[in-house]
Protein backbone atom coordinates (compact mmCIF):
# COMPACT_ATOMS: atom_id res chain seq x y z
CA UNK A 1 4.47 -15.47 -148.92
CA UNK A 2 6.05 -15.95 -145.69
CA UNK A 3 5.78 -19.63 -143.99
CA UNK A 4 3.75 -20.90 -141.55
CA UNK A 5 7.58 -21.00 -139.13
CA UNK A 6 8.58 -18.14 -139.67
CA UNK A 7 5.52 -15.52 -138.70
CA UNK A 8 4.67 -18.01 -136.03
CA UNK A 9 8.65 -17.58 -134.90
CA UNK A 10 7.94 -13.74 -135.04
CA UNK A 11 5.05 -13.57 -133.41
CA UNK A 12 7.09 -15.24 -130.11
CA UNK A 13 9.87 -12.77 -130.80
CA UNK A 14 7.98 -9.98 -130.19
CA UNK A 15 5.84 -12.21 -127.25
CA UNK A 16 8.82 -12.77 -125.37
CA UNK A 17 9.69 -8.61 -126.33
CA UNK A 18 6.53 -8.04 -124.36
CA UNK A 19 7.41 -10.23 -121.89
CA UNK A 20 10.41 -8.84 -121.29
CA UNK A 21 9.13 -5.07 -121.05
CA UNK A 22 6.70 -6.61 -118.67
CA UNK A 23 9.92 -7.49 -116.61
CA UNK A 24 11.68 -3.97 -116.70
CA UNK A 25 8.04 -2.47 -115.79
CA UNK A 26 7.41 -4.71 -112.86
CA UNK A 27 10.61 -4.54 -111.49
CA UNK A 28 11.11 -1.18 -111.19
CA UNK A 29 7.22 -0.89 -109.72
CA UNK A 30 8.13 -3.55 -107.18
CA UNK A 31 11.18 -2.04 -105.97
CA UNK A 32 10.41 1.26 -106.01
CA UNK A 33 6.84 0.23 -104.04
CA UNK A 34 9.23 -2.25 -101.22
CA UNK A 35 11.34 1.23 -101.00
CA UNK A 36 8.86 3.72 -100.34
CA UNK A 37 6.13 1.28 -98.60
CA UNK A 38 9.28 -0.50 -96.68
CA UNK A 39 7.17 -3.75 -97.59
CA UNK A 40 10.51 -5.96 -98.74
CA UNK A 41 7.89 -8.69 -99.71
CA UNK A 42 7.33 -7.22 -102.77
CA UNK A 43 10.22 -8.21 -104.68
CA UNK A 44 8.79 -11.63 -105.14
CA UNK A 45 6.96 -10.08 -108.19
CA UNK A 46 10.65 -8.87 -109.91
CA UNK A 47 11.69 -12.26 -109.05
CA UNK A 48 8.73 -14.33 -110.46
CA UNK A 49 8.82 -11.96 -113.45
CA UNK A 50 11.98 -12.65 -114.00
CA UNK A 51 11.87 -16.24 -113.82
CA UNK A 52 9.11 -16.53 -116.25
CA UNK A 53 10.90 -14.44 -118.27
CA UNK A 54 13.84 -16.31 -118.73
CA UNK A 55 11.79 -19.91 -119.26
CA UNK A 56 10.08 -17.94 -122.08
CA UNK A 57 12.66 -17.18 -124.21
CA UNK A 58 14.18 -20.48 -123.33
CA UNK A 59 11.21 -22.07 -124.67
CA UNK A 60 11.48 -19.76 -127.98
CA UNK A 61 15.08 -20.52 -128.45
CA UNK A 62 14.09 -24.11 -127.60
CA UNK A 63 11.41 -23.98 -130.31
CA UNK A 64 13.46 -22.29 -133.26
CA UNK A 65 15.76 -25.29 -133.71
CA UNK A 66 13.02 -28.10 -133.32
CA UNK A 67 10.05 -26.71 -134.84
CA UNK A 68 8.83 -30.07 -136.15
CA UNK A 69 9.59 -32.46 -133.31
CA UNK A 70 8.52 -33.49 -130.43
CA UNK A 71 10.92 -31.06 -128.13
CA UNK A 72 9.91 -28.03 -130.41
CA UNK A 73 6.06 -29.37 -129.25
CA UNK A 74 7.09 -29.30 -125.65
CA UNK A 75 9.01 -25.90 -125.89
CA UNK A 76 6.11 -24.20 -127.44
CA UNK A 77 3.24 -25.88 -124.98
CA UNK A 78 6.07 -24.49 -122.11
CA UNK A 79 6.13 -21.13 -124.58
CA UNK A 80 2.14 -20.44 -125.04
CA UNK A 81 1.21 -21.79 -120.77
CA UNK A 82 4.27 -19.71 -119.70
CA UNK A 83 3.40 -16.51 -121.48
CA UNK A 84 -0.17 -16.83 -120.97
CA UNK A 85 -0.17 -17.54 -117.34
CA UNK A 86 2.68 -15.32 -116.09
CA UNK A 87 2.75 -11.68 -118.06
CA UNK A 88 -0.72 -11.87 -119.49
CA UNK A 89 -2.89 -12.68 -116.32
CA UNK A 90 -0.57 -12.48 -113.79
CA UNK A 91 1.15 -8.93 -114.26
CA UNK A 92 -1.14 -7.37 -117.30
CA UNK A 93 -4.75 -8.58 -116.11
CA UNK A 94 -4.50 -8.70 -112.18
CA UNK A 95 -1.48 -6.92 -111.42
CA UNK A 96 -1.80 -3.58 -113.47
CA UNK A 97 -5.48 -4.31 -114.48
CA UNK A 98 -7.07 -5.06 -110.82
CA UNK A 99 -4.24 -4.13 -108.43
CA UNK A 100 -4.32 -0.92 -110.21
CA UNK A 101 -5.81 0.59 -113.34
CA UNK A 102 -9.31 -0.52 -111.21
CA UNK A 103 -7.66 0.93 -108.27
CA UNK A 104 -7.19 3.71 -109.25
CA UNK A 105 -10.39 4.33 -111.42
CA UNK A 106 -12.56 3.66 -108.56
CA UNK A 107 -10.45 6.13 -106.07
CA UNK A 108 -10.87 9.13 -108.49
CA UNK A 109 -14.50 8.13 -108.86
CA UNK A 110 -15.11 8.35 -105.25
CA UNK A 111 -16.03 4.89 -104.42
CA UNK A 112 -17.34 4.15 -101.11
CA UNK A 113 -14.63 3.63 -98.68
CA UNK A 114 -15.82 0.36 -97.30
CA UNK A 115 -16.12 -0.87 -101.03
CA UNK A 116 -12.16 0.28 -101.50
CA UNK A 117 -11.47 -1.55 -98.36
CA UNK A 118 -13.01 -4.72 -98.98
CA UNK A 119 -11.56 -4.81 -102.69
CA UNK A 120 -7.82 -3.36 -101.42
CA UNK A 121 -7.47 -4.48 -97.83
CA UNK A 122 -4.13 -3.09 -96.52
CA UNK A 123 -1.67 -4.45 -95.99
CA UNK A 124 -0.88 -5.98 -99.72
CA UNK A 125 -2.93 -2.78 -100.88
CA UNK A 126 -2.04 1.13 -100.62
CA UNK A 127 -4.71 3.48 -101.72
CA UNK A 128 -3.47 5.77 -104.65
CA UNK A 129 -0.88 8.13 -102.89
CA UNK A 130 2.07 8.13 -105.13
CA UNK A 131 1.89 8.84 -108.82
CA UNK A 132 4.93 7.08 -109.91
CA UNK A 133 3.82 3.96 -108.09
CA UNK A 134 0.27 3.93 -109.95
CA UNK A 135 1.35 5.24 -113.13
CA UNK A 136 4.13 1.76 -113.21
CA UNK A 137 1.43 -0.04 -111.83
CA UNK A 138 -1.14 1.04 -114.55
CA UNK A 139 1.69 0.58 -116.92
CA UNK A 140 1.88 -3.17 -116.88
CA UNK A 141 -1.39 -3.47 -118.35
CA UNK A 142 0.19 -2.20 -121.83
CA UNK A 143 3.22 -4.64 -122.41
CA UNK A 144 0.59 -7.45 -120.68
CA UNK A 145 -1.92 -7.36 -123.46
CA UNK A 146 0.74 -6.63 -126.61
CA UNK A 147 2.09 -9.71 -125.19
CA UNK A 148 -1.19 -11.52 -125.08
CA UNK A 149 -1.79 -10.57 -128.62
CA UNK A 150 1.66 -11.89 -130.65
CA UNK A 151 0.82 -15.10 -128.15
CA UNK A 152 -2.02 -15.60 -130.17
CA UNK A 153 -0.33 -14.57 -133.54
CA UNK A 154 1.87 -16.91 -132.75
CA UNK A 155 -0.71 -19.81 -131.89
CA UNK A 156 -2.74 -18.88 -134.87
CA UNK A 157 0.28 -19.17 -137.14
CA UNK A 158 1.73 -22.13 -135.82
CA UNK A 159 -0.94 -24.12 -135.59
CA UNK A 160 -2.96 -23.16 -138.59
CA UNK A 161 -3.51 -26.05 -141.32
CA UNK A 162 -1.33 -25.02 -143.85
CA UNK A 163 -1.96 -26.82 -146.46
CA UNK A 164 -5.80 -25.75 -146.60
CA UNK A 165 -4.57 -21.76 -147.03
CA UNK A 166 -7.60 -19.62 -146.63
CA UNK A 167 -10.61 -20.18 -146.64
CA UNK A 168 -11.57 -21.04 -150.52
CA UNK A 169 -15.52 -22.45 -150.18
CA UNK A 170 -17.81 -20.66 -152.32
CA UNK A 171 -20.73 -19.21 -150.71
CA UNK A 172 -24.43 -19.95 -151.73
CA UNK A 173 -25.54 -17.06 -153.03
């Protein structure tokens, strides 16, 4: 049987994986979308990708060697609000799921135009005219939610009582 650690230590491998593929997806959707929309302003997302990026796997490689102190705490609180907040919500949910995948759902099924405009005002918003842009868009939702999920793995396992194991009551029958 594997230890408490060490699946909880997997789990934020493959988090900060996710994060990282969140990363590579973003960035190239950013820059490709300041090239073709010649809107520079939308690198900020490769950088703040980035950024969080790097302070996540910090925060892992923080974590592996202190695991049972009080840094180890503070690099996995930094881990889970970092991960959470940046690839999760910020580039999974409302990046590829609302800037996009909903985007895009509700252009092929002919919502209103006034509806589209109030939800996508231009000019942070272009409606669906290049497939490449959409389909990286869309695309962050993926790595953004297999993230999401070892960042639980990982809170479940680290943070499970483990010297109570599973559950062992016995039910009334």
């Amino acid at each position: 049987m594997k230890s408490r650690s060490s699946l909880a230590l997997r789990a934020a491998n493959n988090a900060v994986f996710g994060a990282a593929a969140i990363f590579a997806v973003t960035t190239i959707h950013h820059l490709y979308g300041a090239s073709i929309y010649h809107t520079p302003w939308r690198i900020h997302a490769a950088i703040i990708s980035g950024l969080a990026t790097a302070v996540i796997g910090a925060s892992v490689s923080l974590l592996r060697g202190h695991l049972d102190d009080a840094l180890g705490a503070a690099a996995s609180c930094v881990f889970v609000v970092a991960t959470f907040l940046v690839p999760f919500l910020g580039f999974g949910v409302f990046e590829g799921g609302y800037n996009h995948l909903l985007k895009v759902a509700l252009y092929f099924g002919h919502a209103s135009p006034s509806l589209m405009k109030s939800l996508f005002p231009r000019p942070t918003y272009e409606m669906p005219n290049d497939a490449f842009f959409e389909f990286t868009g869309v695309l962050q939702v993926i790595p953004g939610f297999i993230t999401c999920y070892y960042l639980c793995r990982f809170v479940r396992d680290m943070y499970k009582n483990e010297e109570t194991g599973p559950d062992t009551r016995v039910s009334a029958a």
